[in-house]
C-alpha atoms as a PDB file:
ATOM      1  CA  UNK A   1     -54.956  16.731  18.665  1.00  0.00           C
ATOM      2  CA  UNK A   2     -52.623  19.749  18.791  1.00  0.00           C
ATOM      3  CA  UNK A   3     -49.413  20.368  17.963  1.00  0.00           C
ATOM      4  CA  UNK A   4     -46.383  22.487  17.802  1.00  0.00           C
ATOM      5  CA  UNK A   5     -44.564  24.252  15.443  1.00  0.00           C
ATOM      6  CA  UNK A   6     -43.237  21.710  13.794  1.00  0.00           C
ATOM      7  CA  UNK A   7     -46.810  20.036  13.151  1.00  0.00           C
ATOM      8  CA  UNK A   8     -45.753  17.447  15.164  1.00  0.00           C
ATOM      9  CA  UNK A   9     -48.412  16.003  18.079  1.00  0.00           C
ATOM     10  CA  UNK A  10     -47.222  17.384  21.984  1.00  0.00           C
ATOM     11  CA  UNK A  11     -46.927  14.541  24.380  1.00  0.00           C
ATOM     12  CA  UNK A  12     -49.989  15.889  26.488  1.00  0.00           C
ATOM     13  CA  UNK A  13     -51.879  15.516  22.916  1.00  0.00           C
ATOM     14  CA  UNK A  14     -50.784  12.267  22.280  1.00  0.00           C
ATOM     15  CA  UNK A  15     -52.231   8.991  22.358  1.00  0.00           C
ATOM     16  CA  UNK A  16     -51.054   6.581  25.055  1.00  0.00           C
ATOM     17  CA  UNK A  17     -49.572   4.526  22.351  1.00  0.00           C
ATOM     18  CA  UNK A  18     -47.951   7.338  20.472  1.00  0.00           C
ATOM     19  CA  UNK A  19     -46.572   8.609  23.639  1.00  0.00           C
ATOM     20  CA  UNK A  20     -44.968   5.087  24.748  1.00  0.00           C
ATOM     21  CA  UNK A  21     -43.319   5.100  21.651  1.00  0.00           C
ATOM     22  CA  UNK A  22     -42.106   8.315  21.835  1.00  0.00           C
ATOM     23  CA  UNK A  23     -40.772   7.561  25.369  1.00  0.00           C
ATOM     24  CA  UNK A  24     -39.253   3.997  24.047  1.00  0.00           C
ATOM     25  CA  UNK A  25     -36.891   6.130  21.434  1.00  0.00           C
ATOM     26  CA  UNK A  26     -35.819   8.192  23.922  1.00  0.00           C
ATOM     27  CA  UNK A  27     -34.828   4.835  25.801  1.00  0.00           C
ATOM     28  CA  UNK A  28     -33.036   3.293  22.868  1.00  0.00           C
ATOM     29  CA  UNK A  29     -31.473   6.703  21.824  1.00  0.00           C
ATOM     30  CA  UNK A  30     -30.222   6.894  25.312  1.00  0.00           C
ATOM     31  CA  UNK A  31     -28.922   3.592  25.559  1.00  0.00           C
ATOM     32  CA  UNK A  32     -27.170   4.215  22.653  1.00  0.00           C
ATOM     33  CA  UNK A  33     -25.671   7.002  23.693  1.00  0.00           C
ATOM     34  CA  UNK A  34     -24.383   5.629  27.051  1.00  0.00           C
ATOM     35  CA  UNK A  35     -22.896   2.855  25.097  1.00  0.00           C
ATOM     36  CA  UNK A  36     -21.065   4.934  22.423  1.00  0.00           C
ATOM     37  CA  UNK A  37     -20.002   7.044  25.476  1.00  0.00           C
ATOM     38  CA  UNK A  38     -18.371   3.764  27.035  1.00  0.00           C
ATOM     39  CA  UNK A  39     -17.220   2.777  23.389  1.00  0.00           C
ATOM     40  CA  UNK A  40     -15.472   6.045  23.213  1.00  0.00           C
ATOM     41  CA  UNK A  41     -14.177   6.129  26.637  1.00  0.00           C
ATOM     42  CA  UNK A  42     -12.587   2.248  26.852  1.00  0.00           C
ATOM     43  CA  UNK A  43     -10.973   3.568  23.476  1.00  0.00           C
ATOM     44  CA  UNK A  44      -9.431   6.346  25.389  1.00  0.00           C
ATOM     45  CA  UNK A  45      -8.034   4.014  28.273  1.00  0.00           C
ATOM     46  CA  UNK A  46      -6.289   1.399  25.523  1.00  0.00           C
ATOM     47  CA  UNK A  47      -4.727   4.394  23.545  1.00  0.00           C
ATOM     48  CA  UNK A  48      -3.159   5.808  26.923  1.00  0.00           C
ATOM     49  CA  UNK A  49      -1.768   2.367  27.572  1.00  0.00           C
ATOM     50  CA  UNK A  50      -0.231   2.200  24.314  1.00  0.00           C
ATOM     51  CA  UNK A  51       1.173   5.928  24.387  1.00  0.00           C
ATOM     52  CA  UNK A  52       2.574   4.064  27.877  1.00  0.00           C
ATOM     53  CA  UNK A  53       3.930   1.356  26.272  1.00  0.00           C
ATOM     54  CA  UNK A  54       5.152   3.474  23.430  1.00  0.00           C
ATOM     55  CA  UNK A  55       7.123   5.895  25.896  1.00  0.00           C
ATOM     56  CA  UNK A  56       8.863   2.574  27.543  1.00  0.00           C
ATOM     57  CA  UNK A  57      10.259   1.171  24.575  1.00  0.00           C
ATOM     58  CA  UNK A  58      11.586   4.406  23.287  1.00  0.00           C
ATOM     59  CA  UNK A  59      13.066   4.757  26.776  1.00  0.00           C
ATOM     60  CA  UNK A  60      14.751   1.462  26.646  1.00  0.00           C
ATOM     61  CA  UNK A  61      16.525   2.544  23.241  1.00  0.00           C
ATOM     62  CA  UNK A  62      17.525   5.816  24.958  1.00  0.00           C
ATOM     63  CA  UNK A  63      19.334   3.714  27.114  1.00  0.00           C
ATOM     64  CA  UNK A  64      20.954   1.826  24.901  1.00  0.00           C
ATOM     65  CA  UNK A  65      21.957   4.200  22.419  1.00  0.00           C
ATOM     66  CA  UNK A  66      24.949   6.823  23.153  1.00  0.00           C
ATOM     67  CA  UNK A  67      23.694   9.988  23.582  1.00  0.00           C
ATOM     68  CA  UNK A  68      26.299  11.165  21.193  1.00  0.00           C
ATOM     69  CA  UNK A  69      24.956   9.005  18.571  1.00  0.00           C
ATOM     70  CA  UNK A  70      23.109  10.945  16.129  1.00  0.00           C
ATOM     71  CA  UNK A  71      19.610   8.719  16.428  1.00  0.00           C
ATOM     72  CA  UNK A  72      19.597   9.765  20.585  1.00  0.00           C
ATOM     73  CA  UNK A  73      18.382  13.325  19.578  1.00  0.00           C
ATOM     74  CA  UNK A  74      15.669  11.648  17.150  1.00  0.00           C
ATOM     75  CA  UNK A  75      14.525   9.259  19.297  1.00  0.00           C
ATOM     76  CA  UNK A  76      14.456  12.080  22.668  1.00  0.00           C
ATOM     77  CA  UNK A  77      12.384  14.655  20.130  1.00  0.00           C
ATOM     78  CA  UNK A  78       9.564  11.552  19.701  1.00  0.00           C
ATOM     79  CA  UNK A  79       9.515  11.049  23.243  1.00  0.00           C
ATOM     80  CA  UNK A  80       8.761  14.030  24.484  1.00  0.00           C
ATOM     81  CA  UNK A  81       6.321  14.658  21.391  1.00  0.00           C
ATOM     82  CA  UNK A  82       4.593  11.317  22.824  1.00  0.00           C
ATOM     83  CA  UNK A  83       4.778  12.559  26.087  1.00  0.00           C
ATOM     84  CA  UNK A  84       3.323  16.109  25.305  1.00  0.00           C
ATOM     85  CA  UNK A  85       0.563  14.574  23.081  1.00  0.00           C
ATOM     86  CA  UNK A  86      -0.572  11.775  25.878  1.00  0.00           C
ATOM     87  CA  UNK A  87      -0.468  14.765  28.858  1.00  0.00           C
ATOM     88  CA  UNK A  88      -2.434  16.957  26.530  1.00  0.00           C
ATOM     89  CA  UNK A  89      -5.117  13.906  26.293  1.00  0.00           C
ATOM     90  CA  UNK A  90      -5.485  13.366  30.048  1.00  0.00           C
ATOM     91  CA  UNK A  91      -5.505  16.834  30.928  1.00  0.00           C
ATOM     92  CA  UNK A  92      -8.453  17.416  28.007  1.00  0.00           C
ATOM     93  CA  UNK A  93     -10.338  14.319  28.429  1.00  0.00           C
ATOM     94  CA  UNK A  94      -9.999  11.746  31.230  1.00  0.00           C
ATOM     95  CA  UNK A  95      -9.404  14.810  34.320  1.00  0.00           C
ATOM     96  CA  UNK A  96     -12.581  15.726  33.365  1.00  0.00           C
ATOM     97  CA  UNK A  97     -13.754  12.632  33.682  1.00  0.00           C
ATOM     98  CA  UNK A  98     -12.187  11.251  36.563  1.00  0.00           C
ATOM     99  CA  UNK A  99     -13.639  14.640  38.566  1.00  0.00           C
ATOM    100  CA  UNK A 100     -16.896  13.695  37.313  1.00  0.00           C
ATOM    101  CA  UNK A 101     -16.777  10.440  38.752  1.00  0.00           C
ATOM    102  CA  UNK A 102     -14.606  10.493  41.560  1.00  0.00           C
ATOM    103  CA  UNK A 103     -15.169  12.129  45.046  1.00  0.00           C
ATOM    104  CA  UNK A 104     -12.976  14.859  46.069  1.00  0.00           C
ATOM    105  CA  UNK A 105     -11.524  12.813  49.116  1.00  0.00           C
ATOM    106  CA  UNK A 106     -10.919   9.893  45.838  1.00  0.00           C
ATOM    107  CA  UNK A 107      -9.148  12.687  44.301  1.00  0.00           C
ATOM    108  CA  UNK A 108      -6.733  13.658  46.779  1.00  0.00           C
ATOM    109  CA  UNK A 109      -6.161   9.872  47.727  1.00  0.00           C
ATOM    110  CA  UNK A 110      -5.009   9.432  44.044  1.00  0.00           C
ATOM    111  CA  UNK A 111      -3.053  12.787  44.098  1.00  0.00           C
ATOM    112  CA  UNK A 112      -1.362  11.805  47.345  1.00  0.00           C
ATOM    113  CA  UNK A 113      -0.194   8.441  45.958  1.00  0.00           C
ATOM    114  CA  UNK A 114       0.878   9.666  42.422  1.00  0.00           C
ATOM    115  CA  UNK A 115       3.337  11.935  44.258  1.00  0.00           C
ATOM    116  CA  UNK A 116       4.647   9.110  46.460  1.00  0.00           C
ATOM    117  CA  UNK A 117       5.445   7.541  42.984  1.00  0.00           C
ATOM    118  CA  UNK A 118       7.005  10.272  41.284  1.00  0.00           C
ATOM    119  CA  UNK A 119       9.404  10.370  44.300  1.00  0.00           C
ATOM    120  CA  UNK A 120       9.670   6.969  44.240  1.00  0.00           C
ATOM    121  CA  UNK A 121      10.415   6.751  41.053  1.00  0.00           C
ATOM    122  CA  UNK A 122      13.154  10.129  41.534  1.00  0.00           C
ATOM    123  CA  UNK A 123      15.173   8.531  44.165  1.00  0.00           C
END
């Protein structure tokens, strides 16, 4: 049996049973990848809802506080730090994501309706 520079035996100079071992890792280290991946990205979803939820409740004290009163400007600057730091996240990690997933046509559909809502949500 050969093998390669690492004195380790190449799959064409393997026994059958070394060989379905070696392909039975890969397997497991794949499904464990996948499910680290999914891990990692359901992680991603629950912090943007929070970072959601966050930006509502600091909204609602906006509203209630005068915007002379000296805690407005404090509670504005962590706002739009919030808001900076969650935009920053969905333009680094779920865009990708979403345009690895999604068709173009999906893409426009969702681009289409999140402008209805901003205007919605202007008027």
């Amino acid at each position: 049996m050969g093998a390669n520079n690492r004195g380790e035996a190449t799959n064409s100079q393997q026994a059958p049973g070394e060989a379905r071992g070696a392909t039975q890792r890969r397997q497991t280290q794949d499904r464990r990848a996948r499910r680290s991946h999914a891990i990692a990205e359901h992680e991603t979803v629950l912090e943007g809802y929070q970072e959601h939820h966050v930006a509502d409740l600091i909204l609602k004290e906006l509203h209630a506080v005068a915007r002379g009163d000296e805690r407005w400007g404090a509670k504005f600057k962590v706002l739009k730090e919030n808001i900076e730091h969650h935009i920053e996240e969905e333009e680094r990690r779920m865009f990708p994501a979403a345009r690895a997933v999604l068709s173009r046509e999906a893409l426009n559909d969702l681009g289409v309706r999140m402008k209805a809502l901003r205007a919605e949500l202007e008027d």
